[in-house]
Protein backbone atom coordinates (compact mmCIF):
# COMPACT_ATOMS: atom_id res chain seq x y z
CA UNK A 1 -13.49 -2.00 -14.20
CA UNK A 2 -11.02 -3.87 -16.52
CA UNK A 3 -9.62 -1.96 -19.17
CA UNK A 4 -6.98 0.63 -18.21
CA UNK A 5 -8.77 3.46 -19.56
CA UNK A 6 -11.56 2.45 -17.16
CA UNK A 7 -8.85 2.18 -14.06
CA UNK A 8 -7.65 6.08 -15.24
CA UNK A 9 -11.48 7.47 -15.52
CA UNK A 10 -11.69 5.66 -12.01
CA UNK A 11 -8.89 6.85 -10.11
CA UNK A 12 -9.51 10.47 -11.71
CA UNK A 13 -13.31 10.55 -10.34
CA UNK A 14 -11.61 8.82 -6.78
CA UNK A 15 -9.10 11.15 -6.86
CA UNK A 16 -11.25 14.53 -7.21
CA UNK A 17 -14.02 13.07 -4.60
CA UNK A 18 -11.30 12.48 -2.07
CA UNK A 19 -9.36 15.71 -2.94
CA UNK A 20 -12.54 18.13 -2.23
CA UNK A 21 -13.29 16.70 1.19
CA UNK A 22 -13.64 19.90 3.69
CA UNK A 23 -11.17 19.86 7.17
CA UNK A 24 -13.74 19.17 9.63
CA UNK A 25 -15.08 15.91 7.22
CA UNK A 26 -11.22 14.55 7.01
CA UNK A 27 -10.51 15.06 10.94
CA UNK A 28 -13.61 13.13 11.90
CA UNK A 29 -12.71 10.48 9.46
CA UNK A 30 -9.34 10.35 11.05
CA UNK A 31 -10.90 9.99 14.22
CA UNK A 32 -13.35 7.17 13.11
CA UNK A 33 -10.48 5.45 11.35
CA UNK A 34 -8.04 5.04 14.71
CA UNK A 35 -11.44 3.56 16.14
CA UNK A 36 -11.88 0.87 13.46
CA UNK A 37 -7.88 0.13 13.71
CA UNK A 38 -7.91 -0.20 17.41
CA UNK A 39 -9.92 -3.86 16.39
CA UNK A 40 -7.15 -5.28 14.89
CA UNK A 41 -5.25 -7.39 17.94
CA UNK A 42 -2.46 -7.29 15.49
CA UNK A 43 -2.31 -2.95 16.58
CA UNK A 44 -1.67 -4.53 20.31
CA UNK A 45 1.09 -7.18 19.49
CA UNK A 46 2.39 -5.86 16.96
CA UNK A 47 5.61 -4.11 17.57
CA UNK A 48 6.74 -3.17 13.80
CA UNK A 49 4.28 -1.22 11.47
CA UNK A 50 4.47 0.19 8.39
CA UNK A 51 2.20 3.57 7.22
CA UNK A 52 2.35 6.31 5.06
CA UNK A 53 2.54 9.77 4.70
CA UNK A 54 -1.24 11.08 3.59
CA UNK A 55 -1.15 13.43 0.82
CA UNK A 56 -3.36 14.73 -2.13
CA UNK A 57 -6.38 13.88 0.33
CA UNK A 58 -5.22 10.36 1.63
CA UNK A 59 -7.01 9.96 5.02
CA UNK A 60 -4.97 10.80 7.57
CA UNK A 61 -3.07 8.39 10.01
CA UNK A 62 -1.53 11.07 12.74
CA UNK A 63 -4.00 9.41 15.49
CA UNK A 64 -2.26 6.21 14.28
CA UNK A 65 1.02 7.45 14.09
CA UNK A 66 0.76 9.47 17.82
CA UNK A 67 -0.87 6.43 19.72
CA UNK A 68 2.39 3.94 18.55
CA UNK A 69 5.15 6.18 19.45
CA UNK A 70 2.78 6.34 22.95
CA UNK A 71 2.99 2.51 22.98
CA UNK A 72 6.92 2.77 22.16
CA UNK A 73 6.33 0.78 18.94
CA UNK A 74 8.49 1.17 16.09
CA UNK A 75 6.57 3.14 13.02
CA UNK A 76 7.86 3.30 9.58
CA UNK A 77 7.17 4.95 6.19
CA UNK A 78 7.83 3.66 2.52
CA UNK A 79 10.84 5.05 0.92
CA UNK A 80 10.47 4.74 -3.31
CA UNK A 81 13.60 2.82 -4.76
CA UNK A 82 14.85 3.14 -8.14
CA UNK A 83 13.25 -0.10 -9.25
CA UNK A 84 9.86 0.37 -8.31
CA UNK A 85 10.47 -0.71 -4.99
CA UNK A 86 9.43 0.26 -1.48
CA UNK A 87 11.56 -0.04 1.74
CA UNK A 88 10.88 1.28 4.91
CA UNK A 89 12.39 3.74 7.23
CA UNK A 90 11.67 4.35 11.03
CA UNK A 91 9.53 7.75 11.56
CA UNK A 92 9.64 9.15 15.28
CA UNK A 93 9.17 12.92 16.13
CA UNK A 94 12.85 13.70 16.06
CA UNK A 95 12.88 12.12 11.70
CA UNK A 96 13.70 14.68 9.15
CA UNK A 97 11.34 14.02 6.05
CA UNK A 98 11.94 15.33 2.64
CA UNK A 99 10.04 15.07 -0.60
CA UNK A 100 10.94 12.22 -3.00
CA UNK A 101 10.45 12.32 -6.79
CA UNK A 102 7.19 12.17 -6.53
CA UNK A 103 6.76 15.12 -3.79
CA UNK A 104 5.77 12.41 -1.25
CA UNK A 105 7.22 13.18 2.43
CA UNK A 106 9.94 10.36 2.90
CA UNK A 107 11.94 10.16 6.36
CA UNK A 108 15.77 10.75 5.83
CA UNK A 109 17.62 7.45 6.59
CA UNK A 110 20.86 5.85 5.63
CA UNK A 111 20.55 2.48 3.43
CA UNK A 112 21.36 0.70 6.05
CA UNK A 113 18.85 1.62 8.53
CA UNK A 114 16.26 1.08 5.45
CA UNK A 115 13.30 -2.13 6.65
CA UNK A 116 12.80 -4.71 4.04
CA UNK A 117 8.81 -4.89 3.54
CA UNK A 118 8.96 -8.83 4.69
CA UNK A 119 10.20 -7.40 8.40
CA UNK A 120 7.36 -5.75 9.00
CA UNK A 121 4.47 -7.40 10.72
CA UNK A 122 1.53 -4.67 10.16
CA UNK A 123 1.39 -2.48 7.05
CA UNK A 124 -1.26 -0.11 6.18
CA UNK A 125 -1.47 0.84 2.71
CA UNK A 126 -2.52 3.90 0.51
CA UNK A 127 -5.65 3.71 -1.95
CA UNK A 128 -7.85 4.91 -4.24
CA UNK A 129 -10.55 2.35 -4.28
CA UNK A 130 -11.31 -1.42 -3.33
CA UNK A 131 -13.49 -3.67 -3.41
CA UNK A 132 -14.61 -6.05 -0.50
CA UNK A 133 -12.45 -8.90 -1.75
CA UNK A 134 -9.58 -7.05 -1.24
CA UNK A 135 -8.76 -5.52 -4.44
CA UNK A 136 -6.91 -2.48 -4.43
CA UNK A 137 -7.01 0.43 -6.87
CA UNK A 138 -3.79 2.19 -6.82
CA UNK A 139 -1.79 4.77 -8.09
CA UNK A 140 -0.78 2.85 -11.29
CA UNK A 141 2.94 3.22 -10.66
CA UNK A 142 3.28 -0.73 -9.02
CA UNK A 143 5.33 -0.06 -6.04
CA UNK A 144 3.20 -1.65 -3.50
CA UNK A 145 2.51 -5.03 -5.90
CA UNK A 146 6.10 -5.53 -6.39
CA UNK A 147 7.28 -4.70 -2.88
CA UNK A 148 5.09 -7.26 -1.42
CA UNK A 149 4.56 -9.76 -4.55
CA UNK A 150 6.12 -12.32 -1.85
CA UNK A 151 2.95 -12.70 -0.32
CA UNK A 152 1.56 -14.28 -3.04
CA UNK A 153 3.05 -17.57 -2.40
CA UNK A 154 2.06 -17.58 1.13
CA UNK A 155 -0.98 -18.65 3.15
CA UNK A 156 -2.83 -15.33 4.11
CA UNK A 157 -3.23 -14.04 6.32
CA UNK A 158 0.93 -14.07 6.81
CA UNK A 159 3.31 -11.15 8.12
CA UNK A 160 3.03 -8.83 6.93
CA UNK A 161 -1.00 -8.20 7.41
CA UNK A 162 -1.45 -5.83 4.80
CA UNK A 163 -4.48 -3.39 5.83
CA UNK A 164 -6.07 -0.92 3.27
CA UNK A 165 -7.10 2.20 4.58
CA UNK A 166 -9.61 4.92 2.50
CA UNK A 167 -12.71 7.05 2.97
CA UNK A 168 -16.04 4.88 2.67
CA UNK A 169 -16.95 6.28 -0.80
CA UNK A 170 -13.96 4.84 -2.13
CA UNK A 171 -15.39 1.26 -1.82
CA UNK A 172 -16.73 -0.04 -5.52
CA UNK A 173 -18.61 -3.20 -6.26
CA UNK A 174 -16.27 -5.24 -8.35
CA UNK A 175 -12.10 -4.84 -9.27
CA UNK A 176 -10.97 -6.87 -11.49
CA UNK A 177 -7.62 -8.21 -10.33
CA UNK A 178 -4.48 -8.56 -12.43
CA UNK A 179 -1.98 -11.37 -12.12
CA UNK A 180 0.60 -8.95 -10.49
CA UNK A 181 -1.62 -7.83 -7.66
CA UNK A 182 -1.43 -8.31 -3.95
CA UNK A 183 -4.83 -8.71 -2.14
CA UNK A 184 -5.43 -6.93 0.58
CA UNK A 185 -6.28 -9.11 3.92
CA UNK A 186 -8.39 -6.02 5.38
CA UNK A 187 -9.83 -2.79 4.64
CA UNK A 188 -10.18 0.10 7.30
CA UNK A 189 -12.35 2.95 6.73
CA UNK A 190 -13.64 5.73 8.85
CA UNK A 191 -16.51 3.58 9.26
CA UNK A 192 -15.88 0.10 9.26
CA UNK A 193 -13.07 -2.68 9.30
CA UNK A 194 -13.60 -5.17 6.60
CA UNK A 195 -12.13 -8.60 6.52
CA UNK A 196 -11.73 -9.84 2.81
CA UNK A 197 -11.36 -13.52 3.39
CA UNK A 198 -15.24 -13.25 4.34
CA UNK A 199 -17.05 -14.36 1.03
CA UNK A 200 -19.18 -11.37 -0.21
């Protein structure tokens, strides 16, 4: 897909597909996706990761979410700044969430308990599609690109591993990449982990 009238049609069609999933389909693909995470080593080690609230059909990370407060690690979810910008607050059973702008549950937190996204050292991110060189179709709005552009000078993999997570059918041959985006060093799915530095 290259043109952005493409991207829209594609991201519609993802969008609708993922939307019209029925309850017992999403909580088995939750339950297959904890099993593909539980590969990474970096889910052992790591002690600070970064998540996200599921809505509009996102699959679900509450197995996720419930195993690291088990494992007493620290959990955190994006909060939208004004400048297309994510931080990150901590998210534990006693957070209050509250919609943000763009209805998206966002943990209450005072700026200066806010997580710059170069602290973290795991982040699993939101998407619409991908491809198996870790090209990620978003939401258009360019807050994941620009909160981690960093890691675009780096060697990857680097901290933070950032780790893709959609349904199977979300997977297309070929994105084509823009200058401005930020690979993805693996892809989780309900059934599979992918590692994008593997040629395809």
């Amino acid at each position: 897909m290259t043109t952005a009238i493409e991207r829209q049609q594609l991201r519609q069609r993802l969008r609708e597909q993922r939307t019209s999933l029925p309850a017992p389909q999403r909580i088995a693909a939750a339950q297959g996706l904890l099993q593909q995470l539980q590969q990474l080593p970096e889910l052992t080690v790591d002690e600070r990761i970064g998540g996200y609230f599921a809505v509009n059909g996102e699959l679900s990370l509450h197995l996720l979410v419930a195993q690291c407060w088990r494992q007493g690690k620290a959990f955190h979810l994006p909060v939208a700044g004004p400048r297309r910008e994510l931080r990150f607050a901590r998210y534990d059973a006693a957070s209050t969430v509250q919609p943000n702008r763009y209805g998206i549950p966002e943990p209450v937190a005072a700026e200066a308990e806010l997580v710059a996204p170069a602290a973290l050292e795991l982040v699993l991110v939101p998407l619409l599609g991908f491809d198996r060189r870790g090209n990620r179709l978003g939401y258009g709005g360019g807050y994941y690109d620009s909160s981690f552009a960093f890691l675009q000078q780096r060697e990857r993999p680097d901290q933070p591993l950032l780790v893709g997570v959609g349904y199977s059918f979300q997977e297309v041959d070929d994105l084509a990449a823009e200058s401005w985006d930020v690979k993805l060093d693996l892809i989780a799915t309900e059934r599979e982990l992918i590692d994008c530095s593997v040629p395809v």
